[in-house]
Every structure is written in C-alpha cells, then in structure tokens.
C-alpha atoms as a PDB file:
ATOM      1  CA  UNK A   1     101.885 103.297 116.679  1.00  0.00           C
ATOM      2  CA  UNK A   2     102.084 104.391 120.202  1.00  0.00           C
ATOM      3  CA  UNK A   3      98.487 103.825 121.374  1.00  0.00           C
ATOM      4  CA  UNK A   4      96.007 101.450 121.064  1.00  0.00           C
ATOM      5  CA  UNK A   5      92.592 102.036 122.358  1.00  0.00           C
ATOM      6  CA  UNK A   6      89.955  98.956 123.220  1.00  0.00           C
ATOM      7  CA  UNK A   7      86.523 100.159 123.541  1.00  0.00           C
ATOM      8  CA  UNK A   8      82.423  98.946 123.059  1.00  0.00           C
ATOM      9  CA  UNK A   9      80.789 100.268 120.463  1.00  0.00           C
ATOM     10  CA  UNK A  10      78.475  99.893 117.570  1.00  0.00           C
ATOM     11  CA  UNK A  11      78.311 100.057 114.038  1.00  0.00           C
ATOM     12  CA  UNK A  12      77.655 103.758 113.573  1.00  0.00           C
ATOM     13  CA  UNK A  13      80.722 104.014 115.976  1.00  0.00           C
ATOM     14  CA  UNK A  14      82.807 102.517 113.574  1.00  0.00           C
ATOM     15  CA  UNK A  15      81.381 104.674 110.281  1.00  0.00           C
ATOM     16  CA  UNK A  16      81.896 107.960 112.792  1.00  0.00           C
ATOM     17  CA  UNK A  17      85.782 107.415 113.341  1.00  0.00           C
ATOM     18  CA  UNK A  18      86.149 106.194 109.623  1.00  0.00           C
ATOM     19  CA  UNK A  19      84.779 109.726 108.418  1.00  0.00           C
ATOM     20  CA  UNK A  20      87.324 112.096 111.099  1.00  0.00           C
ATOM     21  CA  UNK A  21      90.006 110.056 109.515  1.00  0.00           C
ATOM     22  CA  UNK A  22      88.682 109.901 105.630  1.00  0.00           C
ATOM     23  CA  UNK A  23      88.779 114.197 106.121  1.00  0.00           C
ATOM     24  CA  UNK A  24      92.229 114.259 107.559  1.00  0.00           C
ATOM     25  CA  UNK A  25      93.371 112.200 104.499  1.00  0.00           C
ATOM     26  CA  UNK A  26      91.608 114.171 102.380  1.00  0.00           C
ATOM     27  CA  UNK A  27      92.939 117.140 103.588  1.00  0.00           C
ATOM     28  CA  UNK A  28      96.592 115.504 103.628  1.00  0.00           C
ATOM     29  CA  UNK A  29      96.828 115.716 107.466  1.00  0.00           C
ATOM     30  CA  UNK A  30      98.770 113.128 109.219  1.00  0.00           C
ATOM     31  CA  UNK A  31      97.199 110.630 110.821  1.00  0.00           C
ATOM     32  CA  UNK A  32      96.367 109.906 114.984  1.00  0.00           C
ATOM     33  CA  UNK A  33      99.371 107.875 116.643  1.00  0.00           C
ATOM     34  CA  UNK A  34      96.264 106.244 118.174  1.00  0.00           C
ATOM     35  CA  UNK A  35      94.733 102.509 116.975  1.00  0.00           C
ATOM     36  CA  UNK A  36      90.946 101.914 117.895  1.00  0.00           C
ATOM     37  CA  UNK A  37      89.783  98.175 118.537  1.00  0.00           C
ATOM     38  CA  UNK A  38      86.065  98.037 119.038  1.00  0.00           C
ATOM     39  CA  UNK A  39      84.094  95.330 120.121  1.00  0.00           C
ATOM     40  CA  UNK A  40      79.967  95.415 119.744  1.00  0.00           C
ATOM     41  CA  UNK A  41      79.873  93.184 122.602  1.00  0.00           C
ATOM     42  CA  UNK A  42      81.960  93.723 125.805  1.00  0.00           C
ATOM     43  CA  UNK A  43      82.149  89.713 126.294  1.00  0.00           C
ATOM     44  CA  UNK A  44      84.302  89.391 123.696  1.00  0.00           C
ATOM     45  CA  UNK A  45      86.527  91.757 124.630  1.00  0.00           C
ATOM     46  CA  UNK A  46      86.658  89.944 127.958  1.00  0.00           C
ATOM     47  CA  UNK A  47      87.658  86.926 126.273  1.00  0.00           C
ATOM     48  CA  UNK A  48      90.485  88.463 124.061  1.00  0.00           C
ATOM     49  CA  UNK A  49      91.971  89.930 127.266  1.00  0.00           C
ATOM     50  CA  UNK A  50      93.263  86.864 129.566  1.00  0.00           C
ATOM     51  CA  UNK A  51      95.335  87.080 132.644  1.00  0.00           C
ATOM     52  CA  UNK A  52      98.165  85.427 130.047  1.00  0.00           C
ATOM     53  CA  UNK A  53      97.727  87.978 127.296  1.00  0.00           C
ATOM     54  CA  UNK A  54      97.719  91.139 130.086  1.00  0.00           C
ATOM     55  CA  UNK A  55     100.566  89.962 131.630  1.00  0.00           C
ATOM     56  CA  UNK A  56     102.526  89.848 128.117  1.00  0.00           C
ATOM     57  CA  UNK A  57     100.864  93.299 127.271  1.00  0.00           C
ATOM     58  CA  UNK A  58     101.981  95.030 130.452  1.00  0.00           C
ATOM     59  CA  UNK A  59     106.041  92.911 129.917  1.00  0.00           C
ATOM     60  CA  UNK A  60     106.006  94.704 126.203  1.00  0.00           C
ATOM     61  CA  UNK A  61     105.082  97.753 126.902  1.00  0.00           C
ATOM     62  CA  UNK A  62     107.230  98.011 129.738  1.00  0.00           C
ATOM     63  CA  UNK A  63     110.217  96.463 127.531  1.00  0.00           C
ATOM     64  CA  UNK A  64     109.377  95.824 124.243  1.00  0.00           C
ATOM     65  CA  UNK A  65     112.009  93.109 123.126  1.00  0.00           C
ATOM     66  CA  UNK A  66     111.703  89.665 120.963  1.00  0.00           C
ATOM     67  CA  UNK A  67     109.401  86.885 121.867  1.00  0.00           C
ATOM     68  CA  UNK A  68     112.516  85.050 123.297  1.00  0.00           C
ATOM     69  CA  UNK A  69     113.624  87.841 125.488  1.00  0.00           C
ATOM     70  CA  UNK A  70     109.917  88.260 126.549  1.00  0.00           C
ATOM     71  CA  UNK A  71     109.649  84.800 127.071  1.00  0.00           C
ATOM     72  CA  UNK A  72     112.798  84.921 129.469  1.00  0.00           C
ATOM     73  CA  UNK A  73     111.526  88.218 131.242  1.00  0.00           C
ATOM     74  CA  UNK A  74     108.545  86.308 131.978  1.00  0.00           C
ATOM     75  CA  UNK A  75     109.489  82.801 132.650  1.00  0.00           C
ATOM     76  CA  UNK A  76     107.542  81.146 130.094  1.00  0.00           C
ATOM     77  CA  UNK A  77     108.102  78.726 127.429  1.00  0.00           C
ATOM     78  CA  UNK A  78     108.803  80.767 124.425  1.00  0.00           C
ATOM     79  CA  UNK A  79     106.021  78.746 122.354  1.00  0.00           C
ATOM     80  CA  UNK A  80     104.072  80.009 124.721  1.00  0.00           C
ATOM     81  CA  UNK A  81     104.524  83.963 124.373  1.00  0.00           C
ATOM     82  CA  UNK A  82     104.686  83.007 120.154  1.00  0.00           C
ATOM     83  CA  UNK A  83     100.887  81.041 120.451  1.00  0.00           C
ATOM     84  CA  UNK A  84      99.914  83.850 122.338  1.00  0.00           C
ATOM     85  CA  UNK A  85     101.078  86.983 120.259  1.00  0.00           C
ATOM     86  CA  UNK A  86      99.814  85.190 117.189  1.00  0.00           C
ATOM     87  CA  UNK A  87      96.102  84.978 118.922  1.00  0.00           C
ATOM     88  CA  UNK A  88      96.011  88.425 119.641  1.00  0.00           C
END
C-alpha cells in the first residue's frame, strides 16, 4: 500500500467507494494502491492525529525501518513509538 488517504465523510460516502471497488473486483481489475480512512466527524480525526503520532508518520515515511530504529531516529523510548503504532 503506498497511499493512505484521511478524509470526512458520511455514510453514503462509504457505500459509494465500496461499489467503484465491488465493480473492479467483479470485473477482475486490480485494485487502487490507495487506502481510504474516513471519519463522520472531523474531531475525531483531530484526535487520532497528535503532534506524537505526525511526527512518527512523517520519520516512516521518510525511512520506513523497525520500531527500534524509529525509536533511535527519533530519540524516543522505544515503548514509546510501540504504544503509539499500536494506537493508530
């Protein structure tokens, strides 16, 4: 997976992007790179995405590496970057 997407939306949202990709499998056409992640209400998007968790983001996907070797990239205890990656 190369891309993850966070977004609002709704319900019907949801259905909508279910039935593009139900027809590509039906049709036996690969499927998007691409990950959606919607949340109904912005605020709890806002609360997944913490300084902490951004700044661990942004380290990966510069260098992806283990949660030891991010843990020494960043300076932080490594039960730190582990407690983290498991909330998200």
């Amino acid at each position: 997976m190369k891309n993850v997407t966070l977004r609002a939306g709704n319900e019907q949202d949801f259905f909508s992007r279910g039935k593009v990709l139900a027809r590509l499998a039906d049709a036996g056409q690969p499927m998007p790179e691409e990950r959606t992640v919607s949340f109904e209400d912005p605020a709890d998007l806002l609360r997944l995405l913490t300084a902490s968790r951004l700044e661990v983001f942004r380290s990966v996907k510069a260098e992806p590496g283990s949660i030891t070797v991010i843990a020494g990239r960043l300076q932080r205890d490594r039960s730190a970057i582990a407690a983290l990656s498991n909330a998200m």
